[in-house]
Protein backbone atom coordinates (compact mmCIF):
# COMPACT_ATOMS: atom_id res chain seq x y z
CA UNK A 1 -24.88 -24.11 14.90
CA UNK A 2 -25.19 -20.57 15.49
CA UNK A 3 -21.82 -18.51 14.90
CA UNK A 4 -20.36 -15.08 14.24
CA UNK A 5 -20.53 -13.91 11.18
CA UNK A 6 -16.76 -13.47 9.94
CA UNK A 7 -17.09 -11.90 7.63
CA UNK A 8 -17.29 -8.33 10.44
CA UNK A 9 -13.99 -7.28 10.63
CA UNK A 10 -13.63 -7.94 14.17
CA UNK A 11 -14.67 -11.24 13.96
CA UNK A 12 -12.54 -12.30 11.19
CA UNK A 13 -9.54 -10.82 13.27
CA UNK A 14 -10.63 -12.55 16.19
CA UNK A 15 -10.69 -15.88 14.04
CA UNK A 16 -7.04 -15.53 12.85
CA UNK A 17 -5.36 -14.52 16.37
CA UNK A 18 -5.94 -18.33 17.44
CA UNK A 19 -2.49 -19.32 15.79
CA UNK A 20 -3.16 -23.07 15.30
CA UNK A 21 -6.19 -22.04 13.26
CA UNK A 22 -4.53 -19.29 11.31
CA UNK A 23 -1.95 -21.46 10.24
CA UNK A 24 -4.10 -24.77 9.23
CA UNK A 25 -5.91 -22.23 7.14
CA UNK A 26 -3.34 -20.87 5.40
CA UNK A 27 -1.79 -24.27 4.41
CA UNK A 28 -6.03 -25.18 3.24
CA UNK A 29 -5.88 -22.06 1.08
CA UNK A 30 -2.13 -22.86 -0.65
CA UNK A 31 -2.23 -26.18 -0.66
CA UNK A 32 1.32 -26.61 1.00
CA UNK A 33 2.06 -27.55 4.65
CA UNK A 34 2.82 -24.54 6.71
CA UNK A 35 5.10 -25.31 9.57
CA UNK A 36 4.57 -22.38 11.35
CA UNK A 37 3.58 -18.93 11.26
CA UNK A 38 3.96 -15.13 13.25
CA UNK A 39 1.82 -12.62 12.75
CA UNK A 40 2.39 -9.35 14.68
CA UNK A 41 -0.16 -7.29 16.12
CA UNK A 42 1.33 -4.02 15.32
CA UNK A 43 1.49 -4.90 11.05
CA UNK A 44 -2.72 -5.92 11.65
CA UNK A 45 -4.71 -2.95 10.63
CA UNK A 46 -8.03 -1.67 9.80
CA UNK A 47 -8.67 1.29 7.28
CA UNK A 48 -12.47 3.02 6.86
CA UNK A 49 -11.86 5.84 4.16
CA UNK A 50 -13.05 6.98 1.15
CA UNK A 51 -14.61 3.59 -0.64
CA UNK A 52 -12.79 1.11 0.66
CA UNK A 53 -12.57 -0.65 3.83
CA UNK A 54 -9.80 -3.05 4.54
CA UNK A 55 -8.83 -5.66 6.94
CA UNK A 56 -4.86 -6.79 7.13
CA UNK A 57 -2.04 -9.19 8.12
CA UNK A 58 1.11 -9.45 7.44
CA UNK A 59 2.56 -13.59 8.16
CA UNK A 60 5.36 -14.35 8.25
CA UNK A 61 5.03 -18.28 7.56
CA UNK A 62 7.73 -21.34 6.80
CA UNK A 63 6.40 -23.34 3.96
CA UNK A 64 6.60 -26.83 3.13
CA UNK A 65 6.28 -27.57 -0.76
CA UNK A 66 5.69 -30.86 -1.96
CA UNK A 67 8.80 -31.52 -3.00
CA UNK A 68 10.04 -31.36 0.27
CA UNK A 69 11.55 -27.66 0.23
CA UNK A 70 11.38 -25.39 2.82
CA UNK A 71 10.92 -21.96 2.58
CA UNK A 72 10.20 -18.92 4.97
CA UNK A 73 7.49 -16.37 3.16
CA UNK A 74 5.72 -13.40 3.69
CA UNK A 75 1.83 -13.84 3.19
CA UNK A 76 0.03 -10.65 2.95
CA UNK A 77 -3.79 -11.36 3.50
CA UNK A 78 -6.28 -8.57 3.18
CA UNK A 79 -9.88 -8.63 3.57
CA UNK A 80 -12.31 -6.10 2.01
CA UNK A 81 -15.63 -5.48 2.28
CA UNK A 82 -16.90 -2.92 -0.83
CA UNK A 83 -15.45 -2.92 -4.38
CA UNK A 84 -11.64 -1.37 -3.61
CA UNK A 85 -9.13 1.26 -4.60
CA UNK A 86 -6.93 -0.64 -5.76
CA UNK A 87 -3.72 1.67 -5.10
CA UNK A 88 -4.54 1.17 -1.35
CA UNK A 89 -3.71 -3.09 -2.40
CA UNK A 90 -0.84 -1.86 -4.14
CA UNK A 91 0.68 0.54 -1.49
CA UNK A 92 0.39 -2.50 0.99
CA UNK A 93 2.21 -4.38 -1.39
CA UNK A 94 5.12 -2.09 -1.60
CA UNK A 95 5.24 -1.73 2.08
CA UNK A 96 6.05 -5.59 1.81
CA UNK A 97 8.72 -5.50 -0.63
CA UNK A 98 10.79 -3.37 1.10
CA UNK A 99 10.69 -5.38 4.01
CA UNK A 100 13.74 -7.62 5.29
CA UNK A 101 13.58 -10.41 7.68
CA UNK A 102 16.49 -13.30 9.00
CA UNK A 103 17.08 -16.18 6.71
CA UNK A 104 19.91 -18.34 7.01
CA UNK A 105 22.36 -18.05 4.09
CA UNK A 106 24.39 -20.66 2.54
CA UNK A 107 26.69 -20.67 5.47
CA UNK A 108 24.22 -21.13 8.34
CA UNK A 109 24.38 -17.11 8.91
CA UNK A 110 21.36 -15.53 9.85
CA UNK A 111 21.57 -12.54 6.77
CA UNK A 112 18.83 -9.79 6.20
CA UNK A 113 16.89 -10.70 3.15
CA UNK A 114 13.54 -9.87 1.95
CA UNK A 115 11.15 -12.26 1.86
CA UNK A 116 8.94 -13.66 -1.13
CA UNK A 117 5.98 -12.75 -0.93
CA UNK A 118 2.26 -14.67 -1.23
CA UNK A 119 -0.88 -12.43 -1.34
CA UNK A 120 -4.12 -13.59 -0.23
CA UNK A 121 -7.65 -11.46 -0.91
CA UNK A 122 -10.74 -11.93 1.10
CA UNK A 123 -13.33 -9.91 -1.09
CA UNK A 124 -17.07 -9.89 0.46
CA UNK A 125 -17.81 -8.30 -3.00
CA UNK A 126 -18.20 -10.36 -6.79
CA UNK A 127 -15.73 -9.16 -9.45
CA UNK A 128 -17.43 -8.65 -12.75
CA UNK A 129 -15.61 -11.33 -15.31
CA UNK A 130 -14.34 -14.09 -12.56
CA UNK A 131 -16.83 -16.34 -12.05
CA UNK A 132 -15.22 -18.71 -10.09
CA UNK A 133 -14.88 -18.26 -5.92
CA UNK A 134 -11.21 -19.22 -5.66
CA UNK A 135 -8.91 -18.34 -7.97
CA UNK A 136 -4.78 -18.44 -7.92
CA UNK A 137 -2.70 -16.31 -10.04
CA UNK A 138 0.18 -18.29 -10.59
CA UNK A 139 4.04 -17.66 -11.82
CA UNK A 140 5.27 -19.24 -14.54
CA UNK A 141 9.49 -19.18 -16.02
CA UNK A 142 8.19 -19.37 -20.07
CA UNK A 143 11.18 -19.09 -23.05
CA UNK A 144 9.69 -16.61 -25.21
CA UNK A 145 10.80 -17.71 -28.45
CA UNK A 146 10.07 -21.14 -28.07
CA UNK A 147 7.21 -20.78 -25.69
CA UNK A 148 8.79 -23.91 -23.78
CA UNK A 149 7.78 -23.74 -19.75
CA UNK A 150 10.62 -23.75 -17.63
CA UNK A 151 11.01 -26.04 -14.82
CA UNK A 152 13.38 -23.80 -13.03
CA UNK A 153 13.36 -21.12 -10.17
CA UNK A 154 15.41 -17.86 -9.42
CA UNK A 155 15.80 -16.40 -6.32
CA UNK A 156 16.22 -12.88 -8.43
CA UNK A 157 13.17 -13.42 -9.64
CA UNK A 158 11.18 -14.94 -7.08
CA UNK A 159 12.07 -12.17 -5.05
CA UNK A 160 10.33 -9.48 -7.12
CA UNK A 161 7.02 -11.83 -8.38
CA UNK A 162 4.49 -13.15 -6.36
CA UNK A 163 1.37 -15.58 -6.42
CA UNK A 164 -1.61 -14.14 -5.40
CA UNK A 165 -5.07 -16.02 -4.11
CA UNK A 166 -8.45 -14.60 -4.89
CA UNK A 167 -11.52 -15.74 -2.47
CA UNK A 168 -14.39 -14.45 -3.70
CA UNK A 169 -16.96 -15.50 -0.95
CA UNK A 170 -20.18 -14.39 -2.71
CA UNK A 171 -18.95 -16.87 -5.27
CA UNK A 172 -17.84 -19.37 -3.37
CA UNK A 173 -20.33 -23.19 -4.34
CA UNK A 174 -23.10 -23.47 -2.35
CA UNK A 175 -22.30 -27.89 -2.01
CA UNK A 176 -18.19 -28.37 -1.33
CA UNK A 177 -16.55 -29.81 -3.80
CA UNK A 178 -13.33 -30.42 -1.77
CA UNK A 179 -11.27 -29.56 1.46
CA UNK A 180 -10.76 -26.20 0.31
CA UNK A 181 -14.61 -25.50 -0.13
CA UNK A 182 -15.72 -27.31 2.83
CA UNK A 183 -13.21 -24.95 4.95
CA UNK A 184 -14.64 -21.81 3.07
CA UNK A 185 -17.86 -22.42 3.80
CA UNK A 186 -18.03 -20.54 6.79
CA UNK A 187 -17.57 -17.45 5.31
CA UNK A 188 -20.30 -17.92 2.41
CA UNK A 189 -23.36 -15.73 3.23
CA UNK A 190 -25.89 -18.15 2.43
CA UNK A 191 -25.73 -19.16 6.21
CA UNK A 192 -26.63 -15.32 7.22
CA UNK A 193 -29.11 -14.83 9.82
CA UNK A 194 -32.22 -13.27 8.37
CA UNK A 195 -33.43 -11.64 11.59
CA UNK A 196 -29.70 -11.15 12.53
CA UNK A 197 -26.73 -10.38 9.97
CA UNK A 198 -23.85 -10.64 13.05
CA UNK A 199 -24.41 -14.72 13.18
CA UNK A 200 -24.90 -17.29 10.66
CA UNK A 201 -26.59 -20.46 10.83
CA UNK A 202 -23.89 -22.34 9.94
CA UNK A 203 -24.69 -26.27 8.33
CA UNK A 204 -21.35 -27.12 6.76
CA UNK A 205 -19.18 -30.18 7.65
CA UNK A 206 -18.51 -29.91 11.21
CA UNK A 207 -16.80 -33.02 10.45
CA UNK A 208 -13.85 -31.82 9.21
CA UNK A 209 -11.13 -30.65 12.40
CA UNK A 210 -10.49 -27.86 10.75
CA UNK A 211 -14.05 -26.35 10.52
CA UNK A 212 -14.42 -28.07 13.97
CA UNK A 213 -11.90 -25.23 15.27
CA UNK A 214 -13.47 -22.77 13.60
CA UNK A 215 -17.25 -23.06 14.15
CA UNK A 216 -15.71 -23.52 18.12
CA UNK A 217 -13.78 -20.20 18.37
CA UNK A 218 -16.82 -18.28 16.04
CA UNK A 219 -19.48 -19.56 18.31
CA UNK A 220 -17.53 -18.38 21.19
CA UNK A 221 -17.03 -15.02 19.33
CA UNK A 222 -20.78 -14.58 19.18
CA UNK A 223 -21.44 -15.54 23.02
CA UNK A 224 -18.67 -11.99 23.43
CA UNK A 225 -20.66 -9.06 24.18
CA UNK A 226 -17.18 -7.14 23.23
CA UNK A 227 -17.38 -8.84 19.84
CA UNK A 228 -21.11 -8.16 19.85
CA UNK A 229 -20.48 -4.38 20.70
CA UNK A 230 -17.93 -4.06 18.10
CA UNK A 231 -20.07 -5.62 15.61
CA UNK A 232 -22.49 -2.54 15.93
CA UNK A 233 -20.21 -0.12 15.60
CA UNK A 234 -19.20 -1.60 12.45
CA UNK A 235 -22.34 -0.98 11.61
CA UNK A 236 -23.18 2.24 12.42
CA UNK A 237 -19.58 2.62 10.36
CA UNK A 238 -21.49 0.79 7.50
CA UNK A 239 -24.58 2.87 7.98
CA UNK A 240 -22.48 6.30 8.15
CA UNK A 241 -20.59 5.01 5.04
CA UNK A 242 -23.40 4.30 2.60
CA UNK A 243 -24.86 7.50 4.05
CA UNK A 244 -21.68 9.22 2.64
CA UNK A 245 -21.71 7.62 -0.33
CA UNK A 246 -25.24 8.57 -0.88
CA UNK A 247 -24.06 11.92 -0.56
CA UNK A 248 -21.60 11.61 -2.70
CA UNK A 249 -23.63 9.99 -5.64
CA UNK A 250 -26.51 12.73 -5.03
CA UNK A 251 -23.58 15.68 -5.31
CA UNK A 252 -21.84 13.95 -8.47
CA UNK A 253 -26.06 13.18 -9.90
CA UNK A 254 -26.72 16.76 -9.34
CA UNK A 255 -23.56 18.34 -10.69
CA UNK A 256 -23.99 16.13 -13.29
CA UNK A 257 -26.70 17.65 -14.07
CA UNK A 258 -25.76 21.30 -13.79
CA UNK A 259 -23.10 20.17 -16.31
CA UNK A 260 -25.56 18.57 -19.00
CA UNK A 261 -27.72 21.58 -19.09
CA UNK A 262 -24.40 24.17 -19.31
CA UNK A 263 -23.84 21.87 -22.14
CA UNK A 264 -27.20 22.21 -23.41
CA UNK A 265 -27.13 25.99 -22.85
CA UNK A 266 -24.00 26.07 -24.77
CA UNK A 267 -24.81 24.17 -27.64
CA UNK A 268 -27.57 25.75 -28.25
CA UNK A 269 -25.97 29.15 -28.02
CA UNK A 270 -23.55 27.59 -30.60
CA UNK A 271 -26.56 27.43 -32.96
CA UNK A 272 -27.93 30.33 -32.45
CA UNK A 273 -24.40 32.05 -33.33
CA UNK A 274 -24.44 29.97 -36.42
CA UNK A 275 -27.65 31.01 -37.59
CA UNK A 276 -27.04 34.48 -36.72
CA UNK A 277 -23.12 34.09 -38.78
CA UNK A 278 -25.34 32.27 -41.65
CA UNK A 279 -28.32 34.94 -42.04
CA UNK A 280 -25.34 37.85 -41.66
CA UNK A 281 -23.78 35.75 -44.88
CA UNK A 282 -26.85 36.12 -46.52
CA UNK A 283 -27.66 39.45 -46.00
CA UNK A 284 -23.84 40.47 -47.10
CA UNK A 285 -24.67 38.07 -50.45
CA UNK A 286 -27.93 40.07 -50.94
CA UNK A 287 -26.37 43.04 -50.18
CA UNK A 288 -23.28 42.30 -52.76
CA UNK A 289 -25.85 41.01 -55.37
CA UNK A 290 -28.42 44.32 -54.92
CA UNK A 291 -24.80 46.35 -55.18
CA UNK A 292 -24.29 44.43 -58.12
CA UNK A 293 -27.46 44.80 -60.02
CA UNK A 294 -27.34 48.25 -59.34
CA UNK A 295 -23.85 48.67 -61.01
CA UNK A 296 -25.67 46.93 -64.06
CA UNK A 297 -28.09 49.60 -63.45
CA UNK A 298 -26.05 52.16 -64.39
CA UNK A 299 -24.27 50.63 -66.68
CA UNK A 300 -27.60 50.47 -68.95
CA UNK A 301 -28.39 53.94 -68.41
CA UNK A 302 -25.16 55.46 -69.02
CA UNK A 303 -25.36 58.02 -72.21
């Protein structure tokens, strides 16, 4: 079936404003029922500068653990496109932690209380030493003497740690291996239009309601001329980008280069003054010795 590709930043935001879909997604990704989920329009965001360009949400989701436990989070999703700066990650992340939200204290009370805090990354580029196309970077409570795990939580802690979810889509196996994968699937580019890089050819498990929903709303997406307009002026933003970047890798080549030869300039003025210092040394030495010889000189032919 023929679909948008998601991984345009429009698309991708235009996937994740159908609720229902956002949140089945987010509970396929953690592997925890999420009850619900908000995500305001206001905290979504897209950033083109420099080298990195960034797609973001901020949910705010109530999480069902296995145990039973229920929890209200903060997921911080971010998709990027080119390999990233990662202070720009980091500043998001910050703008999260000092963020307070309603929870319901031991009394019943609604109390302002920050949130904990789950990151997901959506990376359309590979990451040199992880191999693997999702990857969770987990918590652990470890006794440092003893190395003993601990099976405990604290809300102290909790509060200033976080789990974070790495989807590397490049990476991602080309035959599903589980729910996960099959769900992923329609990101992975080896569905990409050859004639046209805004749809994919998508021949996953349409099986599966999840995917269902998705290849739905993302064939929809592609029937938009909006979405279709917006796709091309991601594009030209694309094409203006690597045309910066080019730029900017000529100007760094070519003062690069101005640098190496000042370098070679000055090096080899550094052995020319050496060689000049060295045959001064020798001409004071044969000047010392001829002053020498000539003292002998006289010395001999002294009455």
């Amino acid at each position: 079936m023929i679909i948008a590709n998601p991984l345009y930043d429009v698309v991708f935001k235009y996937l994740l404003e159908d609720v229902e879909i956002a949140r089945e997604l987010l509970s396929t990704i953690l592997g925890e029922e999420v009850q619900s989920v908000e995500v305001k329009p206001q905290e979504t965001s897209t950033e083109t500068s420099g080298d990195i360009r960034i797609l973001r949400f901020d949910f705010k989701a109530v999480i069902k653990n296995p145990n039973g436990e229920v929890n209200k989070v903060l997921i911080e999703l971010q998709k990027a496109k080119k390999a990233f700066d990662v202070m720009r990650f980091r500043r998001y992340l910050g703008d999260n932690y000092r963020k307070e939200d309603d929870v319901l204290n031991d009394k019943g009370e609604p109390e302002k209380l920050p949130l904990p805090i789950i990151t997901i990354y959506f990376l359309g580029f590979p990451l040199n030493s992880i191999q693997s196309g999702v990857v969770k970077i987990s918590r652990e409570y470890r006794d440092v003497v003893t190395q003993e795990i601990l099976d405990i939580k604290e809300d102290f802690v909790e509060l200033l740690t976080h789990d974070s979810y790495l989807i590397q889509v490049r990476k991602l196996a080309k035959a599903a291996r589980n729910k996960l994968e099959r769900v992923l699937h329609i990101f992975s580019p080896i569905y990409q239009s050859t004639s046209d890089k805004h749809q994919l050819d998508f021949q996953g498990d349409t099986n599966d309601p999840l995917v269902k929903k998705m290849v739905d709303r993302l064939g929809r997406a592609i029937a938009s001329e909006e979405i279709r307009d917006l796709m091309d002026v991601e594009d030209e933003l694309e094409r203006i980008f690597d045309r910066e970047m080019k730029k900017k890798d000529e100007i760094i080549a070519e003062k690069e280069e101005i640098i190496a030869e000042k370098d070679k300039l000055l090096i080899e003025e550094k052995k020319r003054a050496e060689e000049e210092k060295k045959r001064a040394e020798e001409e004071i030495q044969k000047n010392l010795e001829l002053q020498r010889q000539i003292e002998e000189l006289k010395k001999q032919i002294k009455p």
